[in-house]
Protein backbone atom coordinates (compact mmCIF):
# COMPACT_ATOMS: atom_id res chain seq x y z
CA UNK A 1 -31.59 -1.52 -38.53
CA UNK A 2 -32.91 -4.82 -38.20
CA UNK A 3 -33.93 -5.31 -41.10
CA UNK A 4 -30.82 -4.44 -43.17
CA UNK A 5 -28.76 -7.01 -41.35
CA UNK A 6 -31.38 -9.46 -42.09
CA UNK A 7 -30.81 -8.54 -45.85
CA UNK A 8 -27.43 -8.20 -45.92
CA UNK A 9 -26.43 -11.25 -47.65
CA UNK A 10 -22.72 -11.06 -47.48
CA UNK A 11 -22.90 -11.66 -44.02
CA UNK A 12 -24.60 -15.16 -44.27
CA UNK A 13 -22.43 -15.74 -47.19
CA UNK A 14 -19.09 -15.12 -44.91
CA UNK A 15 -20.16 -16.97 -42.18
CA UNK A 16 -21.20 -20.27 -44.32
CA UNK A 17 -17.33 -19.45 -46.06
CA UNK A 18 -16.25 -19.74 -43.01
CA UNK A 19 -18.30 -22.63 -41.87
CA UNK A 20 -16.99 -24.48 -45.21
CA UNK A 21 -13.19 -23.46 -44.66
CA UNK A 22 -13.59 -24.62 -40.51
CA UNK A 23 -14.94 -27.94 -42.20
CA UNK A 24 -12.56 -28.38 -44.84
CA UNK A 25 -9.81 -27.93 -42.53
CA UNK A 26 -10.85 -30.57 -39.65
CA UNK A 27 -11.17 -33.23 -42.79
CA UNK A 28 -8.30 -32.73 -44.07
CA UNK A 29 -6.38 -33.11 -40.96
CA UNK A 30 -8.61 -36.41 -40.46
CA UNK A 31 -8.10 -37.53 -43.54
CA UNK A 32 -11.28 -40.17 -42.54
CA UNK A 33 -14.08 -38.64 -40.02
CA UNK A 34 -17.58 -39.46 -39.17
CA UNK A 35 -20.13 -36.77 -39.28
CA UNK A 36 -20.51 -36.68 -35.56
CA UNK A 37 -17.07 -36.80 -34.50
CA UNK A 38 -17.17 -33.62 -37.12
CA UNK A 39 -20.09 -32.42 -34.51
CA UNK A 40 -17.99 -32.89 -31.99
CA UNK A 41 -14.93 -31.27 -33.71
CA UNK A 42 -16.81 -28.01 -34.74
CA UNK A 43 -19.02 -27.04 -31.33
CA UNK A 44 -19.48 -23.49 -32.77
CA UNK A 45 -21.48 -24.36 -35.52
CA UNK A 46 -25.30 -26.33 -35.25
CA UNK A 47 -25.86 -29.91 -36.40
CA UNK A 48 -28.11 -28.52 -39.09
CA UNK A 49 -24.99 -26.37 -40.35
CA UNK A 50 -22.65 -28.34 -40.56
CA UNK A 51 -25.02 -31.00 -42.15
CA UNK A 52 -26.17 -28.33 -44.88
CA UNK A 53 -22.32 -27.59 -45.26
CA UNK A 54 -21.12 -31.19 -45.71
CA UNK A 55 -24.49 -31.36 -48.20
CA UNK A 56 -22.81 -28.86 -50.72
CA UNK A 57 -19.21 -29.85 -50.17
CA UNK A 58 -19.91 -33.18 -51.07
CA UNK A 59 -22.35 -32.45 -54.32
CA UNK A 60 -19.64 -29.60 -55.22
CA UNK A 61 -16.47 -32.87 -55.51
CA UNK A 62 -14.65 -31.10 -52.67
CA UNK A 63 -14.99 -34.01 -50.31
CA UNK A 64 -16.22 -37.71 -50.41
CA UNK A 65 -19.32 -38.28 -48.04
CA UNK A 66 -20.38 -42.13 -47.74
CA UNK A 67 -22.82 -44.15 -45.98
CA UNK A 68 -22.89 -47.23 -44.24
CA UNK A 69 -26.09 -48.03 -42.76
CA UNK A 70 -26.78 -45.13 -40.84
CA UNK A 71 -23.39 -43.92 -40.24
CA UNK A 72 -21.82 -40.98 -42.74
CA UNK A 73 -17.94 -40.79 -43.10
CA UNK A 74 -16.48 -37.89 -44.86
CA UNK A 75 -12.95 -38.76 -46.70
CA UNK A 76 -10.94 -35.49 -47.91
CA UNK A 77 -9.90 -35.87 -51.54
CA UNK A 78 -6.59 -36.44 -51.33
CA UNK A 79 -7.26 -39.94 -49.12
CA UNK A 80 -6.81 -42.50 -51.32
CA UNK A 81 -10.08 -44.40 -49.80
């Protein structure tokens, strides 16, 4: 039985959907938040989700990740940054 959750694929698909809605929602309600005040905001999930998470939202144009140094900000779209 093990073994058929580890291939069931629509199960790591809905959790990362709803890792990815969880994230979208906290930046948009920031408008402007660092990546770890996003750690902070999302305790559920594992830095190394919600890093991979940011990763694809940002290359997919559905948020705007920048860098100063070595901080990371994420802006939702709609903030006129």
């Amino acid at each position: 039985m093990s073994n058929a959750l580890l291939n069931d694929h629509s199960a790591v698909n809905l959790s990362f959907d709803t890792l990815e809605q969880d994230l979208l929602q906290a930046i948009e309600e920031q408008e402007v938040v660092s990546l770890d005040a996003l750690i902070v905001l999302l305790p559920q999930y594992s830095w190394s989700q919600i890093f991979y998470a940011v990763d694809a939202l940002a290359r997919c144009g559905k948020v705007v990740l920048r860098r100063h140094r070595f901080d990371y900000t994420l802006f939702s779209k709609h903030f006129a940054a």
